[in-house]
Protein backbone atom coordinates (compact mmCIF):
# COMPACT_ATOMS: atom_id res chain seq x y z
CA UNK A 1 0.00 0.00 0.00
CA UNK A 2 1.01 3.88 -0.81
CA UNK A 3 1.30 6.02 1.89
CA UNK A 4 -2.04 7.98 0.35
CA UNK A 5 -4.01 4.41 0.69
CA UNK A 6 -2.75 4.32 4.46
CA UNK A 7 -4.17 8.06 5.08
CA UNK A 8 -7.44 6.74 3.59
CA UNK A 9 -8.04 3.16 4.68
CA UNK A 10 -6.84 5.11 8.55
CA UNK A 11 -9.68 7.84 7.82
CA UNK A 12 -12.19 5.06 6.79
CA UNK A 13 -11.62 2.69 9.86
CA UNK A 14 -11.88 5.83 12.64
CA UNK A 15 -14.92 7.20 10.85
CA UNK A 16 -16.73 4.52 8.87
CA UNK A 17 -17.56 6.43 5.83
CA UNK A 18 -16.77 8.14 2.60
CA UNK A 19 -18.00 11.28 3.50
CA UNK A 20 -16.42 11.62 6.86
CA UNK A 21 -13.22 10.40 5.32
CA UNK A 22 -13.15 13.02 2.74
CA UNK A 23 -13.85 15.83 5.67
CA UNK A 24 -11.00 14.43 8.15
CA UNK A 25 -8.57 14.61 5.06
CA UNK A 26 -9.76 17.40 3.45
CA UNK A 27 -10.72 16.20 0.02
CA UNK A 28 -13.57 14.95 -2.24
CA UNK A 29 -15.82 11.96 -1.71
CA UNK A 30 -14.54 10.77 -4.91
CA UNK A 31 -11.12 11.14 -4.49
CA UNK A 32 -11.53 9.34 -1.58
CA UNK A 33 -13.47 6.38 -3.11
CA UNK A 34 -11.02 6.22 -6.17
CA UNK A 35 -8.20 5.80 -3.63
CA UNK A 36 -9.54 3.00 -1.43
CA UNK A 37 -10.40 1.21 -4.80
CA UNK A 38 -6.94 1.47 -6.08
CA UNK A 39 -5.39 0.14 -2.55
CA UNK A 40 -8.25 -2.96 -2.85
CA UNK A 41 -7.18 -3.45 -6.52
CA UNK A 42 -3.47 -3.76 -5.52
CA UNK A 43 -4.12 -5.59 -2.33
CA UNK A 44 -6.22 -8.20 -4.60
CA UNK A 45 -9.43 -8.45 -1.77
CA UNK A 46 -11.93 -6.00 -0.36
CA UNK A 47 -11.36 -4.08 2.49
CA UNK A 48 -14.83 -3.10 3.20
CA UNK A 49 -18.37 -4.34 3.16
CA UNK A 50 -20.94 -1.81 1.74
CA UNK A 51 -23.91 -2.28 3.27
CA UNK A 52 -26.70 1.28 3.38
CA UNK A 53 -23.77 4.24 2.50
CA UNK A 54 -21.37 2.55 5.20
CA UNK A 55 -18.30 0.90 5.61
CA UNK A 56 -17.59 -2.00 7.62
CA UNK A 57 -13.81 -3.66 7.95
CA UNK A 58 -13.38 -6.94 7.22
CA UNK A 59 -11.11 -8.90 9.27
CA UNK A 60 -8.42 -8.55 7.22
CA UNK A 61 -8.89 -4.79 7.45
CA UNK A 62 -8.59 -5.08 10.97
CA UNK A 63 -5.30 -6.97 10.67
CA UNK A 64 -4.32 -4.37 8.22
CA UNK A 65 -5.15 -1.59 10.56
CA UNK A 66 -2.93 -2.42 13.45
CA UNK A 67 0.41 -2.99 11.66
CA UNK A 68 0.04 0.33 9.72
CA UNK A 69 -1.31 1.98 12.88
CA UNK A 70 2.76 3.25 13.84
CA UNK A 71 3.65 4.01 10.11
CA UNK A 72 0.35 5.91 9.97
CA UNK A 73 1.49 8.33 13.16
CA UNK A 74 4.81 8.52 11.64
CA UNK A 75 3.41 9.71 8.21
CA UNK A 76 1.43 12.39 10.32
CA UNK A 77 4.19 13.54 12.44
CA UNK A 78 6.41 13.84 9.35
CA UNK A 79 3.31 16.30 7.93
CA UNK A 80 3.21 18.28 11.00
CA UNK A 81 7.08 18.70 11.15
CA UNK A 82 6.99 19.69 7.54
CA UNK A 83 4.18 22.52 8.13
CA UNK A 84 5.66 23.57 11.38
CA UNK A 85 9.40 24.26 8.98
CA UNK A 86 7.32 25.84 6.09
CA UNK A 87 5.95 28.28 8.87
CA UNK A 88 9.15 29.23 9.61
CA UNK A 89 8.28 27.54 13.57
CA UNK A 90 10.43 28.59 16.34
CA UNK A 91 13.47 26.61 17.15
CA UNK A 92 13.30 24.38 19.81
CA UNK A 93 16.65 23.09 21.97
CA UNK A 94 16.08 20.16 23.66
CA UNK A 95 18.95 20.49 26.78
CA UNK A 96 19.40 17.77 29.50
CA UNK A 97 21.92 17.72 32.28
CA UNK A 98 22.85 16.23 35.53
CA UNK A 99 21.17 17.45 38.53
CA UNK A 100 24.76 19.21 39.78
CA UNK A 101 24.90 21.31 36.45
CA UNK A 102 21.23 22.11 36.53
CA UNK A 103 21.17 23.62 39.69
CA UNK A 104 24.83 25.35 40.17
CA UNK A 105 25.55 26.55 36.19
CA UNK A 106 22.36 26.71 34.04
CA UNK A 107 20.09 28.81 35.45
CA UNK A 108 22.43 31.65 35.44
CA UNK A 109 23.64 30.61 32.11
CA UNK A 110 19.86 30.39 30.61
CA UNK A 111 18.76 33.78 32.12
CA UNK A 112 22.22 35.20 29.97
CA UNK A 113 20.94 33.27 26.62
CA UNK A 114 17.25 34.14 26.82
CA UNK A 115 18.56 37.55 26.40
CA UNK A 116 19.53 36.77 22.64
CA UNK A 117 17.32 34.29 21.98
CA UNK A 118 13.75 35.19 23.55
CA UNK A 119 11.49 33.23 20.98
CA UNK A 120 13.40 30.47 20.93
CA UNK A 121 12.01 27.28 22.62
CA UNK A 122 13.81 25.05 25.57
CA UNK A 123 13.26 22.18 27.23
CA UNK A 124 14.88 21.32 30.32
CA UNK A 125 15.70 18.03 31.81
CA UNK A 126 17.88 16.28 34.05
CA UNK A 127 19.42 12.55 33.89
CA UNK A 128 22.31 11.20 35.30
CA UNK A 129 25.10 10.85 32.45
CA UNK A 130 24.30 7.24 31.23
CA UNK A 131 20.86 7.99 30.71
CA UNK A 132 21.65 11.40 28.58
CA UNK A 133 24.30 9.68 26.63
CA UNK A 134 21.10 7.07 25.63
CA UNK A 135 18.45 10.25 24.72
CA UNK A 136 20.91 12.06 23.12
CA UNK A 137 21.85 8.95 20.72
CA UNK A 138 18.11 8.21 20.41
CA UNK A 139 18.07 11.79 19.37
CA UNK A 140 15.42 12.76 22.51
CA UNK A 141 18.05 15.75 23.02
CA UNK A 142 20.21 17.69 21.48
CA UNK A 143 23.02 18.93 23.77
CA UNK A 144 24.22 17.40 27.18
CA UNK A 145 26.27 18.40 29.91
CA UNK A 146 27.75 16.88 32.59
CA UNK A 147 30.91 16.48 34.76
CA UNK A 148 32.09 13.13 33.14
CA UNK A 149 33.36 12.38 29.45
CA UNK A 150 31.11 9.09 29.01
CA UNK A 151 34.08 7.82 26.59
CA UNK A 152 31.50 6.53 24.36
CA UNK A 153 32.03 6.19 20.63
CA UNK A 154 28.61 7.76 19.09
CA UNK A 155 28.85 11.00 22.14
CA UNK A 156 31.22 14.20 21.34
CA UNK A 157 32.45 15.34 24.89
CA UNK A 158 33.88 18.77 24.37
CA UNK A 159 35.35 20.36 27.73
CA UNK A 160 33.88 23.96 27.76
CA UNK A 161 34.97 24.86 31.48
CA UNK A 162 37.09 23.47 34.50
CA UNK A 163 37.99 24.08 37.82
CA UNK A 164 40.03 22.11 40.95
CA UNK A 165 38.05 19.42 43.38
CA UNK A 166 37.12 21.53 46.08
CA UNK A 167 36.95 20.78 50.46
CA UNK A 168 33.97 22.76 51.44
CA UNK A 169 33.38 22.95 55.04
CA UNK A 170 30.98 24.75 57.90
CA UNK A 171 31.70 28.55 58.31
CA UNK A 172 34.72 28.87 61.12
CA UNK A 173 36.02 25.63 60.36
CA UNK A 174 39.13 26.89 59.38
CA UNK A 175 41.12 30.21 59.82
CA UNK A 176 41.21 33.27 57.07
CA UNK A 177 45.04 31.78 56.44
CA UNK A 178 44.04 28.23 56.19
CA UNK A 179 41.64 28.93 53.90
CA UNK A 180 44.05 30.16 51.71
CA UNK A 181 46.04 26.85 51.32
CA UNK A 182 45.04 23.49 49.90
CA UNK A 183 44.15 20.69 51.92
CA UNK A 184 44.99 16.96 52.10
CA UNK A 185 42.96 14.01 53.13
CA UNK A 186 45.11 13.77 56.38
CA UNK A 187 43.81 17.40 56.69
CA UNK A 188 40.15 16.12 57.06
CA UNK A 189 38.65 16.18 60.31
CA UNK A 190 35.08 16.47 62.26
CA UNK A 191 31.85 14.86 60.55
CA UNK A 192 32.72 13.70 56.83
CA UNK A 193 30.02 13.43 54.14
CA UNK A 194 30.21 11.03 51.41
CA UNK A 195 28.63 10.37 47.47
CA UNK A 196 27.03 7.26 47.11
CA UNK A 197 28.85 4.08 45.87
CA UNK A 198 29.62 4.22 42.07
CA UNK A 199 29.72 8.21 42.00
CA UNK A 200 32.82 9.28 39.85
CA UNK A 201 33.76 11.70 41.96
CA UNK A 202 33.14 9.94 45.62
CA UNK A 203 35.13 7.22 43.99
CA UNK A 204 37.66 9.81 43.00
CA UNK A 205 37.68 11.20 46.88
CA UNK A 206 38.37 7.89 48.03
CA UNK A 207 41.46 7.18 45.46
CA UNK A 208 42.95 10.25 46.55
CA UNK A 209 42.67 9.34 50.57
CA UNK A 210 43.85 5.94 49.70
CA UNK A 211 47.01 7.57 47.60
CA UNK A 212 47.35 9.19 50.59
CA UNK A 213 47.74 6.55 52.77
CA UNK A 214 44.08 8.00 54.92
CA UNK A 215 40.75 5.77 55.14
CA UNK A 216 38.03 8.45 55.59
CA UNK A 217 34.70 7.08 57.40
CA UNK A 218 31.95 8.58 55.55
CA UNK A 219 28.93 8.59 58.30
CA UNK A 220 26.74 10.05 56.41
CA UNK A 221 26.50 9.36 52.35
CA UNK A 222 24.35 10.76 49.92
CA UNK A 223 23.26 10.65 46.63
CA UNK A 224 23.89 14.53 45.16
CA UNK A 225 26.09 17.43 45.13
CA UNK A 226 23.37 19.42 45.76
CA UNK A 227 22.44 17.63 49.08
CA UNK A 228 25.90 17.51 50.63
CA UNK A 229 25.83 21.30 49.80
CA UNK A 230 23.22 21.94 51.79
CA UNK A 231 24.27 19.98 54.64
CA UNK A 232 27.24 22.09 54.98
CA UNK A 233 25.66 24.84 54.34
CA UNK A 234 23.69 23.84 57.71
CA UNK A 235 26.29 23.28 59.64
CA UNK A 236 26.09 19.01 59.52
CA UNK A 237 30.06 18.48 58.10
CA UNK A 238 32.20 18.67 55.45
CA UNK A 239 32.32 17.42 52.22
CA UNK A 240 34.86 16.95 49.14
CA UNK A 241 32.65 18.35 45.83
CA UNK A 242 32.96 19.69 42.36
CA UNK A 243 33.58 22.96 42.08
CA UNK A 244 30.57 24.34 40.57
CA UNK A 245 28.80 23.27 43.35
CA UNK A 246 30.82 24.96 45.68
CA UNK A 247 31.20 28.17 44.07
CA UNK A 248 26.91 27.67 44.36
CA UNK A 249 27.12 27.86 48.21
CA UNK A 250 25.88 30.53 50.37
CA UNK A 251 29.13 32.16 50.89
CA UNK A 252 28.06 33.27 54.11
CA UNK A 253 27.81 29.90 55.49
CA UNK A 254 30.57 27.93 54.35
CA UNK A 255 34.53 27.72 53.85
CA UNK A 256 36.28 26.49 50.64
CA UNK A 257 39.66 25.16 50.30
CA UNK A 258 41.49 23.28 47.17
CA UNK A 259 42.16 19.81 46.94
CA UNK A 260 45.92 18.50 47.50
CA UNK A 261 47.26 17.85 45.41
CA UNK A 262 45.08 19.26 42.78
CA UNK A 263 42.48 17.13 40.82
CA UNK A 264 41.09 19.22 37.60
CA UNK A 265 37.04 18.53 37.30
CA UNK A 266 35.72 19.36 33.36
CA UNK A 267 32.34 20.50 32.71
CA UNK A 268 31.67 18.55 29.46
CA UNK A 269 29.15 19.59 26.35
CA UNK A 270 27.66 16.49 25.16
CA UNK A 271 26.31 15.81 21.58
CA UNK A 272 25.97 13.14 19.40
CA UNK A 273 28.49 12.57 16.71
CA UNK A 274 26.05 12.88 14.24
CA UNK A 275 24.16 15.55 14.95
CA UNK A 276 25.50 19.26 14.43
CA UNK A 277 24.27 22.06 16.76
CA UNK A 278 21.65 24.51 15.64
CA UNK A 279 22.90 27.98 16.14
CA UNK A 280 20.76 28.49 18.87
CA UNK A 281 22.19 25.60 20.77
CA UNK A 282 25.76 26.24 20.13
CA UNK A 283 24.92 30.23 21.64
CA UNK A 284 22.69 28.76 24.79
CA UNK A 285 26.24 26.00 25.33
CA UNK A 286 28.86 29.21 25.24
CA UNK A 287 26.85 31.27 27.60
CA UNK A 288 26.64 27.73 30.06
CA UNK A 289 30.47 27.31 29.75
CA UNK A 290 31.08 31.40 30.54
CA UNK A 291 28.85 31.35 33.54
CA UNK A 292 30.31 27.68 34.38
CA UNK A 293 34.02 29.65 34.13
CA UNK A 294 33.02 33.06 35.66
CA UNK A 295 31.21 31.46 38.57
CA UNK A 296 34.99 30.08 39.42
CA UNK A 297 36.86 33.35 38.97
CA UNK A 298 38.10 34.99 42.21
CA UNK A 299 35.87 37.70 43.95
């Protein structure tokens, strides 16, 4: 069958006659009954039983119906996409990140784009970076970021800001000096918090204590940046984070100190290798890496 005897035989079966058929698809009653014949002439059996100026499937009709029922959707959403790029429609950028990013860097970095692209359309969403390396391959997104280069062979991972694993701890922790020096996992003291098991960068904490000869006990462990943020932030320990996440803190109620020795953590644009950026993406992933890189710069 031609994609014009799907639309038809589709229109027939959800309205169950000639006439409606011809108003759903906007055409004549005998255009319509010239194509149905034509798709019963090459399918070599009626579709339909005519009985009083309606239609009724056949079985085989109803056989028919439900494996051209997807291509059927497809063929509409394919029309709609069409009209929508003939109408000049607005762009849409499809963005997903992890839950750090989303919180510390992009809404800064969103309020700085909208001001050069207000029309334009975005969608938001977060995933943890296995999940937006699968929607961005599946093509459910079009750019990614997060704070780990998935190393996979059909993702781009393009670094587009970086800063130093960062010791954040209660306000009077440390002194003014202290703060001014890096600190080592033999430095650590008081209540520690920890990421959960399998987090890149709690299993980068521990490799670093270990190199280090120290076993930190983690009494409390949890399962975002964002919450062991806010823990310090209330006073309930200290914990070892990106830096984006610290630089997010109330400044007021927390101390930061570098990591020794150092340990770079990248902020990482993810696309897939097949898929170029629309302008409006590429603009809305510079202003995320200059906010991601001023939010670092001294005060």
């Amino acid at each position: 069958m031609r994609l014009r005897h799907i639309e038809v035989f589709h229109a027939i079966m959800q309205v169950g006659t000639i006439s409606g058929a011809a108003q759903v698809l906007h055409i004549s009653q005998p255009a319509v009954t010239k194509v149905l014949q034509h798709a019963e002439l090459q399918l070599g059996m009626p579709l339909f039983e005519r009985v009083r100026g309606k239609l009724y499937p056949k079985p085989e009709a109803h056989r028919l119906f439900v494996e051209t029922e997807k291509l059927n959707r497809d063929l509409q959403g394919i029309r709609r996409l069409a009209a929508s790029l003939k109408g000049r429609a607005v762009e849409t950028v499809r963005l997903v990140s992890t839950p750090t990013i989303a919180v510390s860097v992009l809404p800064a970095g969103m309020t700085a784009w909208r001001r050069a692209f207000p029309e334009t359309r975005c969608e938001l969403a977060t995933h943890h970076t296995s999940e937006i390396v699968n929607v961005l391959r599946l093509g459910e997104a079009d750019v990614g970021l997060s704070l780990q280069d998935p190393r996979h062979p059909g993702i781009v991972a393009e670094p587009i800001a970086h800063g130093l694993l960062t010791v954040m701890a209660p306000r009077g922790t440390w002194t003014e000096a202290e703060c001014r020096t890096p600190i080592a996992a033999d430095g650590l003291s008081g209540e520690l918090i920890g990421m959960a098991d399998r987090d890149p960068l709690g299993e980068m904490v521990l490799a670093a204590c270990e190199a280090q000869g120290v076993q930190p006990v983690f009494r409390t462990v949890v399962q975002t940046y964002q919450i062991a943020r806010s823990l310090v932030e209330a006073g309930a320990g200290t914990a070892v984070l990106d830096p984006f996440t610290a630089a997010s803190a109330a400044a007021n109620q927390v101390q930061c100190r570098q990591w020794s020795p150092s340990i770079p953590v990248h902020l990482y644009l993810l696309t897939a290798s097949h898929s170029p950026l629309s302008h409006g993406a590429r603009e809305l992933a510079n202003c995320i890496g200059a906010t991601a890189r001023a939010c670092l710069e001294p005060a």
